[in-house]
PDB file of N, CA and C in Angstrom:
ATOM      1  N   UNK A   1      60.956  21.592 -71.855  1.00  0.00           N
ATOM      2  CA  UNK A   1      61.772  20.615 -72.532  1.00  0.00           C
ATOM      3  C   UNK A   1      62.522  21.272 -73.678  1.00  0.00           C
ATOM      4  N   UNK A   2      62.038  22.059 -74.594  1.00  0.00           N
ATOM      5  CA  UNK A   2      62.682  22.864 -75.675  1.00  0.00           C
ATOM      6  C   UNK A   2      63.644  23.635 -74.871  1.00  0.00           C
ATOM      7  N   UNK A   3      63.418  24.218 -73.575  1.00  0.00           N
ATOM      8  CA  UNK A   3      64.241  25.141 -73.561  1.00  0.00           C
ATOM      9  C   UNK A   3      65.737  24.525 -72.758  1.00  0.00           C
ATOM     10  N   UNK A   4      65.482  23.096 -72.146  1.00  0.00           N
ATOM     11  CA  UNK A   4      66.410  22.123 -71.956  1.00  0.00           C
ATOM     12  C   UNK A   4      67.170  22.201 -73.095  1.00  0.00           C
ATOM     13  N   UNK A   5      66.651  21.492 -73.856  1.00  0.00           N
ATOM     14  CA  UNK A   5      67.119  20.921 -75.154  1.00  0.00           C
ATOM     15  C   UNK A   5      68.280  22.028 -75.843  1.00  0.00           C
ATOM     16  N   UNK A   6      67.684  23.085 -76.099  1.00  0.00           N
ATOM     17  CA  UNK A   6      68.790  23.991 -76.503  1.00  0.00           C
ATOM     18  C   UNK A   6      69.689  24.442 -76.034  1.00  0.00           C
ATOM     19  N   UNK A   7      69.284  24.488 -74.103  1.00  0.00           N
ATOM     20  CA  UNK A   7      70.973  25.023 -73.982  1.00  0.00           C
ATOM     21  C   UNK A   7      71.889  23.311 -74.165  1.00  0.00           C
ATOM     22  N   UNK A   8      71.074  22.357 -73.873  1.00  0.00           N
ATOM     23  CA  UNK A   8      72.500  21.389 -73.508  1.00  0.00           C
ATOM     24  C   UNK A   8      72.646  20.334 -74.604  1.00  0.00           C
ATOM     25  N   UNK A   9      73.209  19.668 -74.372  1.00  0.00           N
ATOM     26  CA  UNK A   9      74.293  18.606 -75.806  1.00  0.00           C
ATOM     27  C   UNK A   9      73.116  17.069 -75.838  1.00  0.00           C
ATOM     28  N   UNK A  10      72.757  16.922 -74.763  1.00  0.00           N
ATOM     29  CA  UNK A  10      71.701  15.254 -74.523  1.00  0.00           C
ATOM     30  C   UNK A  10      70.321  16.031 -74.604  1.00  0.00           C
ATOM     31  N   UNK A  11      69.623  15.081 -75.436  1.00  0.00           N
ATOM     32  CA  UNK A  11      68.340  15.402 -76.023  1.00  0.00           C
ATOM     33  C   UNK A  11      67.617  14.772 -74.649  1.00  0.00           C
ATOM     34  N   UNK A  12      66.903  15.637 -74.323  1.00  0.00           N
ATOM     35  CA  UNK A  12      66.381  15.331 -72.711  1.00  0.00           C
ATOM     36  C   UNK A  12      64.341  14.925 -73.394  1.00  0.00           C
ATOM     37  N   UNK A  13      64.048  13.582 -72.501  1.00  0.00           N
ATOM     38  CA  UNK A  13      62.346  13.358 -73.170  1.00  0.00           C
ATOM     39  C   UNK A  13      61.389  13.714 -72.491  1.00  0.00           C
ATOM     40  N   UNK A  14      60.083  13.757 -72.181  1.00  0.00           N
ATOM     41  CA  UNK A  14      59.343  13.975 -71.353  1.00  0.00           C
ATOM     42  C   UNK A  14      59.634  12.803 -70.243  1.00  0.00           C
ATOM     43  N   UNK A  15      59.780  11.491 -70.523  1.00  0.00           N
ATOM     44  CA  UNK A  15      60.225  10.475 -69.747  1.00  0.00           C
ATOM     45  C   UNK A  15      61.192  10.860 -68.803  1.00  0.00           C
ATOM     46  N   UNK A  16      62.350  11.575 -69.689  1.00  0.00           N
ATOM     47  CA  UNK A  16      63.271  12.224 -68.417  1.00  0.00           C
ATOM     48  C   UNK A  16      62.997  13.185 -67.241  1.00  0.00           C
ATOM     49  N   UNK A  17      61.917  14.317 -67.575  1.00  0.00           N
ATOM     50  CA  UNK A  17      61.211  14.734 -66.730  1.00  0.00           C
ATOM     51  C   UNK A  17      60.275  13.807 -65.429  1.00  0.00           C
ATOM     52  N   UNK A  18      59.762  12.725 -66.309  1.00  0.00           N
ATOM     53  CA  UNK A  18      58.593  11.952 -65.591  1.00  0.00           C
ATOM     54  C   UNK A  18      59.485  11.716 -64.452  1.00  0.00           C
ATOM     55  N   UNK A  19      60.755  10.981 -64.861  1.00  0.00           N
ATOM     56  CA  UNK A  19      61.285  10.082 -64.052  1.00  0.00           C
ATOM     57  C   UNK A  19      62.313  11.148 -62.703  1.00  0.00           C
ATOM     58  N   UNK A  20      62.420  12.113 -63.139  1.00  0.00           N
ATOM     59  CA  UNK A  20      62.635  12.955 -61.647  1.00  0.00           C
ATOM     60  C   UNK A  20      61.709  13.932 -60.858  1.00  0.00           C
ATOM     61  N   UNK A  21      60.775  13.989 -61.816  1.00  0.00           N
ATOM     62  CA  UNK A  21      59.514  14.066 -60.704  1.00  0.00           C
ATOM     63  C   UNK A  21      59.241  13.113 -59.429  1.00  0.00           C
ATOM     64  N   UNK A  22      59.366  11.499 -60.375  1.00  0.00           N
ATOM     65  CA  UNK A  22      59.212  10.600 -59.498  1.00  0.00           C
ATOM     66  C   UNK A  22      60.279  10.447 -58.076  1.00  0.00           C
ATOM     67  N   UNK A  23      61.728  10.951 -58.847  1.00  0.00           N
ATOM     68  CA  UNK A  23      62.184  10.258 -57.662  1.00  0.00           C
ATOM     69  C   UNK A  23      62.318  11.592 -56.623  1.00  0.00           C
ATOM     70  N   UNK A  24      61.926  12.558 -56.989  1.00  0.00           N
ATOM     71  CA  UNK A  24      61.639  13.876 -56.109  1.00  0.00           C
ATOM     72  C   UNK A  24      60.137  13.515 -55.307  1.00  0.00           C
ATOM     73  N   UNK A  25      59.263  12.716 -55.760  1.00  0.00           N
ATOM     74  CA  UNK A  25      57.925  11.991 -54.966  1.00  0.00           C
ATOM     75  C   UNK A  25      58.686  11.012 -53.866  1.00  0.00           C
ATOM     76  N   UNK A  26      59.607  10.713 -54.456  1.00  0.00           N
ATOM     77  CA  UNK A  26      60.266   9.419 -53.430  1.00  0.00           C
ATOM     78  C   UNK A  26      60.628  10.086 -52.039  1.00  0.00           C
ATOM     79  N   UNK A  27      61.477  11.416 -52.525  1.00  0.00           N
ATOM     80  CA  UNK A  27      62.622  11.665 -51.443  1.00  0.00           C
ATOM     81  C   UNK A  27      61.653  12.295 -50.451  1.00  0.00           C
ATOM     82  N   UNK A  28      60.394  13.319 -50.992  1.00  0.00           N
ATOM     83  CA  UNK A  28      59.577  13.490 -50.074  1.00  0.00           C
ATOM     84  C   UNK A  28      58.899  12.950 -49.440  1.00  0.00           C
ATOM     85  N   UNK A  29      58.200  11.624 -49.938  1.00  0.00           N
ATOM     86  CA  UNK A  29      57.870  10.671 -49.180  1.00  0.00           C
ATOM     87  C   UNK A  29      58.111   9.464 -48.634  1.00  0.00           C
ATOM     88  N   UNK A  30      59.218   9.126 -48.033  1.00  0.00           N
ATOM     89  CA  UNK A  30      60.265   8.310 -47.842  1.00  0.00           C
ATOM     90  C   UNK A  30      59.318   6.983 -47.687  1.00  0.00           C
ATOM     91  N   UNK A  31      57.732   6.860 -47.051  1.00  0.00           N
ATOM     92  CA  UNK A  31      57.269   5.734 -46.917  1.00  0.00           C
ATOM     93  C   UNK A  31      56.361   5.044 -48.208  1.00  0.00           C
ATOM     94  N   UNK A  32      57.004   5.539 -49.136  1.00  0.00           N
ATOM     95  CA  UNK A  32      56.817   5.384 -50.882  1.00  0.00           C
ATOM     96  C   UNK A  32      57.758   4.955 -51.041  1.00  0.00           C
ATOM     97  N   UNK A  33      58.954   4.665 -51.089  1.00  0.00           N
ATOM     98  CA  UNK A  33      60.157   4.422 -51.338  1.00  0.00           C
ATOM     99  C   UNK A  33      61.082   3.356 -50.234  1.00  0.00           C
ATOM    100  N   UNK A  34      59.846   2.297 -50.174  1.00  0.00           N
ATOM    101  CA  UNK A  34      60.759   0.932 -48.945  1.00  0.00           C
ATOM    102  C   UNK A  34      59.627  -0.210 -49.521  1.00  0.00           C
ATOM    103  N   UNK A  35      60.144  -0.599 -48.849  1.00  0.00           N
ATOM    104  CA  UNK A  35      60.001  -2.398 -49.205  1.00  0.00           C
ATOM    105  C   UNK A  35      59.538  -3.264 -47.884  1.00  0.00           C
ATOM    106  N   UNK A  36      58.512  -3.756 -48.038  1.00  0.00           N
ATOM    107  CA  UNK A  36      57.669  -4.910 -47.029  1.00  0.00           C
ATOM    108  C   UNK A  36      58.362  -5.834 -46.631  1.00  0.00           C
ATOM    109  N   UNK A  37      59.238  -6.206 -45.756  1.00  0.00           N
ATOM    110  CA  UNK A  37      59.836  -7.517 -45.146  1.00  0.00           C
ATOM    111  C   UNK A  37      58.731  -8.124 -44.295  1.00  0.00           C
ATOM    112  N   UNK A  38      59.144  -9.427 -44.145  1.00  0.00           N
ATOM    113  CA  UNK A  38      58.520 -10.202 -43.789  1.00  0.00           C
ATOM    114  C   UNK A  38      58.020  -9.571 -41.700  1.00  0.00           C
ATOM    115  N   UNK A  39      58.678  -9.304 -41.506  1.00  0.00           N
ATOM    116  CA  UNK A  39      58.631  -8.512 -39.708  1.00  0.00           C
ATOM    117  C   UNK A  39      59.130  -7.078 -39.892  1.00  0.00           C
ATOM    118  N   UNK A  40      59.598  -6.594 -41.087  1.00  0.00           N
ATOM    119  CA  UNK A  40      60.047  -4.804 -41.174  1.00  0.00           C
ATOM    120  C   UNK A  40      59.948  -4.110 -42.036  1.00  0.00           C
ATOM    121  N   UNK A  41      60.079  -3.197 -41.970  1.00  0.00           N
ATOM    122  CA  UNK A  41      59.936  -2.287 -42.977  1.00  0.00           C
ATOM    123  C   UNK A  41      61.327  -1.664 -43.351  1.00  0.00           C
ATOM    124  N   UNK A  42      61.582  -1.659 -44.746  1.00  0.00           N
ATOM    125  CA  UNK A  42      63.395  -1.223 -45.394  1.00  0.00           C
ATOM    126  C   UNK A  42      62.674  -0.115 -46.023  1.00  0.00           C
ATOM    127  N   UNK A  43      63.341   1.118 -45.275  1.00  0.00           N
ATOM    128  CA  UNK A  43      63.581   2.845 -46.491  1.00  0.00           C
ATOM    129  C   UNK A  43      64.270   2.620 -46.995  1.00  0.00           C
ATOM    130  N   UNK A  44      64.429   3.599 -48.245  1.00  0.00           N
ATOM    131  CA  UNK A  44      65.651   3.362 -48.770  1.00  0.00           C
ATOM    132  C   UNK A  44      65.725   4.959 -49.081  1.00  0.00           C
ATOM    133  N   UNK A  45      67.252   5.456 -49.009  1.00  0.00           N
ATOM    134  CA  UNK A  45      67.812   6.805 -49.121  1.00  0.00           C
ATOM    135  C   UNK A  45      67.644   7.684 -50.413  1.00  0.00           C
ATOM    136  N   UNK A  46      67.730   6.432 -51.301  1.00  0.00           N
ATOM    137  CA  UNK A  46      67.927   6.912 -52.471  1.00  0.00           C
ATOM    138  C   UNK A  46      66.810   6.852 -53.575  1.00  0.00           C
ATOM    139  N   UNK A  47      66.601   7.244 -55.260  1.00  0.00           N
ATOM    140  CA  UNK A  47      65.425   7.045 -55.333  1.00  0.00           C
ATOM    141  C   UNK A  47      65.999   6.142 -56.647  1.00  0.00           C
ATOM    142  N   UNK A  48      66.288   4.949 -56.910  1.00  0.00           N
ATOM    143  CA  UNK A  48      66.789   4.084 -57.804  1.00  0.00           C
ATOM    144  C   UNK A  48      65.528   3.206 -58.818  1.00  0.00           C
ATOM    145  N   UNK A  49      65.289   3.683 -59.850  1.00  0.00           N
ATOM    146  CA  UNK A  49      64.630   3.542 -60.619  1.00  0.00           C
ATOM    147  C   UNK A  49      64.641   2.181 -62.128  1.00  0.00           C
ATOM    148  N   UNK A  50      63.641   1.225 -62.173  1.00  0.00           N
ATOM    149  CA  UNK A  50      64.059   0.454 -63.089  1.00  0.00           C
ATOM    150  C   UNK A  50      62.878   1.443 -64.250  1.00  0.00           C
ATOM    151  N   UNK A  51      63.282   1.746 -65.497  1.00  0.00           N
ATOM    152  CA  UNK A  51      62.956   1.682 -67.397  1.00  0.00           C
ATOM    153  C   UNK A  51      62.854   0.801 -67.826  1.00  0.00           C
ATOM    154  N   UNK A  52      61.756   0.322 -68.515  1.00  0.00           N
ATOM    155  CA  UNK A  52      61.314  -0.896 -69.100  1.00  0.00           C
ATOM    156  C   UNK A  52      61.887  -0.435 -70.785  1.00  0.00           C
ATOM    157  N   UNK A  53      62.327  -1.223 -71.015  1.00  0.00           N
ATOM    158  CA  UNK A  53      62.854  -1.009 -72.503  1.00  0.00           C
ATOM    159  C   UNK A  53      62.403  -2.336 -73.127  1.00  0.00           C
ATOM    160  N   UNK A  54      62.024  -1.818 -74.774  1.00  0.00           N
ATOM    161  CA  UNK A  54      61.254  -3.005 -75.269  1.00  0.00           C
ATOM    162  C   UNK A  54      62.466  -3.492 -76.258  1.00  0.00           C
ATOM    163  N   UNK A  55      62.659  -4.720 -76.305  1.00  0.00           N
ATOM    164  CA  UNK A  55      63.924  -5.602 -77.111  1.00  0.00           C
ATOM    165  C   UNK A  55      63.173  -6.797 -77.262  1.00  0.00           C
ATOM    166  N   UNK A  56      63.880  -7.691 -78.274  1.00  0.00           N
ATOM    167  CA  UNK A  56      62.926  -8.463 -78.991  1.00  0.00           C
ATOM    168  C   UNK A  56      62.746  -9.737 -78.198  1.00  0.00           C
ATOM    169  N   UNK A  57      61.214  -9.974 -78.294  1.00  0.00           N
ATOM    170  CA  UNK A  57      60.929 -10.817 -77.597  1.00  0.00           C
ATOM    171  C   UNK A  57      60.472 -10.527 -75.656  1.00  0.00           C
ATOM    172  N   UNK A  58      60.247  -9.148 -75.711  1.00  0.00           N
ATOM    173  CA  UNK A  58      59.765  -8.373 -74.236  1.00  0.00           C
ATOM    174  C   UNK A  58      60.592  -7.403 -74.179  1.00  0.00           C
ATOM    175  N   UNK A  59      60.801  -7.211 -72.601  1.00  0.00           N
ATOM    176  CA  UNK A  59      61.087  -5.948 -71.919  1.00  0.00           C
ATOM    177  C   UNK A  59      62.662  -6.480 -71.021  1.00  0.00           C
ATOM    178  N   UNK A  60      63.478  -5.387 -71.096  1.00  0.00           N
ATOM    179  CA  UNK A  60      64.087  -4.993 -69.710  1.00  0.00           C
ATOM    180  C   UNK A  60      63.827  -4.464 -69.236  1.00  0.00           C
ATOM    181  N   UNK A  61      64.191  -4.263 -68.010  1.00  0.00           N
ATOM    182  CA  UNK A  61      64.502  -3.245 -66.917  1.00  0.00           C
ATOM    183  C   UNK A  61      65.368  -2.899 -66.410  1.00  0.00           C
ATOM    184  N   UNK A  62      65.977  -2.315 -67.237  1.00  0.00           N
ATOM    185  CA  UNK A  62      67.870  -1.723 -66.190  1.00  0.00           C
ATOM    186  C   UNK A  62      66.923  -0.440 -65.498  1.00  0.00           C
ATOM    187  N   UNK A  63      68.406  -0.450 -64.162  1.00  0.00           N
ATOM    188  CA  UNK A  63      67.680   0.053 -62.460  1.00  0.00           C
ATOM    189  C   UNK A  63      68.753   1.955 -63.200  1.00  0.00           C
ATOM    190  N   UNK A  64      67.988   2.651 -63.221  1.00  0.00           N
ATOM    191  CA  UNK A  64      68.907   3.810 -63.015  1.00  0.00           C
ATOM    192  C   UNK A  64      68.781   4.294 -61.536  1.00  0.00           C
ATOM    193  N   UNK A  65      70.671   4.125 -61.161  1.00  0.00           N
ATOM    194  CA  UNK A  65      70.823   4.414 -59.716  1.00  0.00           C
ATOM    195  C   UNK A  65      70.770   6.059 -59.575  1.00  0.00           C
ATOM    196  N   UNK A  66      70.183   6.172 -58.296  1.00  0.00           N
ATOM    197  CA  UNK A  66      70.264   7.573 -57.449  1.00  0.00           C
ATOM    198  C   UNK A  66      69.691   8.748 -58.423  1.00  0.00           C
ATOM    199  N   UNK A  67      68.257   8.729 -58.848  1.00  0.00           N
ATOM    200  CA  UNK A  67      67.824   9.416 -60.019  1.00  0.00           C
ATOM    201  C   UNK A  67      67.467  10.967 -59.308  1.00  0.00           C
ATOM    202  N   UNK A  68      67.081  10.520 -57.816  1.00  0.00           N
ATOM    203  CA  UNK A  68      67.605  12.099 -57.206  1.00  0.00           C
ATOM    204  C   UNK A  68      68.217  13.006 -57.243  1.00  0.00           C
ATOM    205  N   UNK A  69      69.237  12.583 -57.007  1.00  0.00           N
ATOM    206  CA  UNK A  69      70.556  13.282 -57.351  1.00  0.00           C
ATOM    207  C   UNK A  69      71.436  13.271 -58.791  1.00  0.00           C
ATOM    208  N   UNK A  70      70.579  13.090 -59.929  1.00  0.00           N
ATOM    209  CA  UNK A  70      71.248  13.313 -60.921  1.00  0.00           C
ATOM    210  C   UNK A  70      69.961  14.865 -61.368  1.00  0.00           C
ATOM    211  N   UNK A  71      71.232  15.420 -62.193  1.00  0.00           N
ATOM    212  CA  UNK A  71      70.124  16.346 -62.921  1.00  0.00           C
ATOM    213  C   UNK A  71      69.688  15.942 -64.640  1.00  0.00           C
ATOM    214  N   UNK A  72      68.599  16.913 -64.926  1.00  0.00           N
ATOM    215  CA  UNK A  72      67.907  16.023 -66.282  1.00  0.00           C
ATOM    216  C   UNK A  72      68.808  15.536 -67.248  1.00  0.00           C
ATOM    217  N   UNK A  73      69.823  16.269 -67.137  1.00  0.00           N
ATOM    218  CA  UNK A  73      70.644  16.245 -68.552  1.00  0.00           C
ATOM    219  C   UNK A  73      71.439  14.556 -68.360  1.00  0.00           C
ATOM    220  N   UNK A  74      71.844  14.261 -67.071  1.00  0.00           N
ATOM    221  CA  UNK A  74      72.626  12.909 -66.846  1.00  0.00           C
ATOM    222  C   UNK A  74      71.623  11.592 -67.243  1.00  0.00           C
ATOM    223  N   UNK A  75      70.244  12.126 -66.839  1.00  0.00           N
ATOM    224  CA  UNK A  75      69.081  10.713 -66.189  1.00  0.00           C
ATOM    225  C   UNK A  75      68.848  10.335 -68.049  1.00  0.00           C
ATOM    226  N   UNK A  76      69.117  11.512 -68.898  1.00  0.00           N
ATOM    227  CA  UNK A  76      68.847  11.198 -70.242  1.00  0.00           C
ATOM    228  C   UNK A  76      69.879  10.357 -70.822  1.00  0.00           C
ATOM    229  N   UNK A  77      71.150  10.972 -70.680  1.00  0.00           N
ATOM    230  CA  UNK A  77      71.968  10.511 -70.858  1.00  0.00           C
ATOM    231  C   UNK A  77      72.173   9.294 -70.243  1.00  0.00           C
ATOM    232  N   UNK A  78      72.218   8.462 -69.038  1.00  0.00           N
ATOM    233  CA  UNK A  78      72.360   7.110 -68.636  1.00  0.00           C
ATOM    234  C   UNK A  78      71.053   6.315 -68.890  1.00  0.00           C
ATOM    235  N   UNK A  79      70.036   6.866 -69.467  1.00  0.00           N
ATOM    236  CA  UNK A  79      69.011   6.060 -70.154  1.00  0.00           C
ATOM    237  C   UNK A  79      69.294   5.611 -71.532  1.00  0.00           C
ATOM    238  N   UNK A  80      69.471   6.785 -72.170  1.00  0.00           N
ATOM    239  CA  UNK A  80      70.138   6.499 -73.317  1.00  0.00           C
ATOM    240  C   UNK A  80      71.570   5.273 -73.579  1.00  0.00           C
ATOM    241  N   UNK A  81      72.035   5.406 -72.205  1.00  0.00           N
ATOM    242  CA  UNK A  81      73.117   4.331 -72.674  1.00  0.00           C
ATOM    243  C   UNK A  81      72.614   3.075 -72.024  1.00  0.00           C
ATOM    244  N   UNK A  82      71.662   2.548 -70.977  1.00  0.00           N
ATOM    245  CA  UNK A  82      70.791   2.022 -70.614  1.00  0.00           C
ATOM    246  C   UNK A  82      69.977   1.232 -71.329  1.00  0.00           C
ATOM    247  N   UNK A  83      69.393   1.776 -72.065  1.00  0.00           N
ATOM    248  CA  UNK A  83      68.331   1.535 -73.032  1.00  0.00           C
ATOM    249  C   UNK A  83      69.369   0.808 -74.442  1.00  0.00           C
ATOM    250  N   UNK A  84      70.629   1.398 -74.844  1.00  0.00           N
ATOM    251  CA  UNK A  84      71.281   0.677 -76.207  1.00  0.00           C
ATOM    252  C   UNK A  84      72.244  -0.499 -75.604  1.00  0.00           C
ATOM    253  N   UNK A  85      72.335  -0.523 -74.406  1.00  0.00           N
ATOM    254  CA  UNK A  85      73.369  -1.897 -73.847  1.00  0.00           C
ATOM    255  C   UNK A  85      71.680  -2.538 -73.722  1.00  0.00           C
ATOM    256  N   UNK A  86      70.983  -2.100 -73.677  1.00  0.00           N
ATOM    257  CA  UNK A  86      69.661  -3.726 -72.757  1.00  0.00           C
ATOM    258  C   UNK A  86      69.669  -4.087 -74.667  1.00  0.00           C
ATOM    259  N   UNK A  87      69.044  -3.303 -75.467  1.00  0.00           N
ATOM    260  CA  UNK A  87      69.229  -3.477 -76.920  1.00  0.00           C
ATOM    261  C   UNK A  87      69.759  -4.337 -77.687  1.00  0.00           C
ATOM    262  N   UNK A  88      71.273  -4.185 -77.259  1.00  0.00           N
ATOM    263  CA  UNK A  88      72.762  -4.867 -77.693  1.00  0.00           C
ATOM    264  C   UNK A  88      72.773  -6.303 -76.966  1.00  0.00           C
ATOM    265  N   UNK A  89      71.817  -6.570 -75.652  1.00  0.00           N
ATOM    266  CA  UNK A  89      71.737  -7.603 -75.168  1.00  0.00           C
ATOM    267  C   UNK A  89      72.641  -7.993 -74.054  1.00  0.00           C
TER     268      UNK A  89
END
């Protein structure tokens, strides 16, 4: 994480790590990453992630899309702006 941090401009957290570990758990295990229908089963391609952010009076959850395919420096950065729009309300 320090050595993130210094080469690039977005302060990257351990959270940002957590959260592309996870969606690197997703892409390898695609039957981690679908949803129970009532007669089927839905994969899904991508690994789209909701952050619980605490604002007054509970939590959001904005979804960060396609956390696969972003690298650390973006997933910080669209949390960060994520996290001050759920904030702002």
């Amino acid at each position: 994480r320090r050595t993130v941090n210094a080469a690039g401009t977005a302060k990257v957290s351990v959270n940002d790590f957590v959260l592309k570990a996870v969606a690197g758990a997703l892409v390898e295990v695609p039957e981690a990453n679908s949803i129970w229908n009532d007669d089927s089963i839905r994969r899904y391609d991508s690994a789209d992630i909701a952050v619980a952010v605490a604002v007054e009076g509970g939590l959001l959850t904005p979804v960060l899309r396609g956390v696969d395919r972003l690298p650390i420096s973006a997933i910080a950065t669209q949390i960060a702006d994520l996290a001050g729009r759920a904030r702002a309300g």
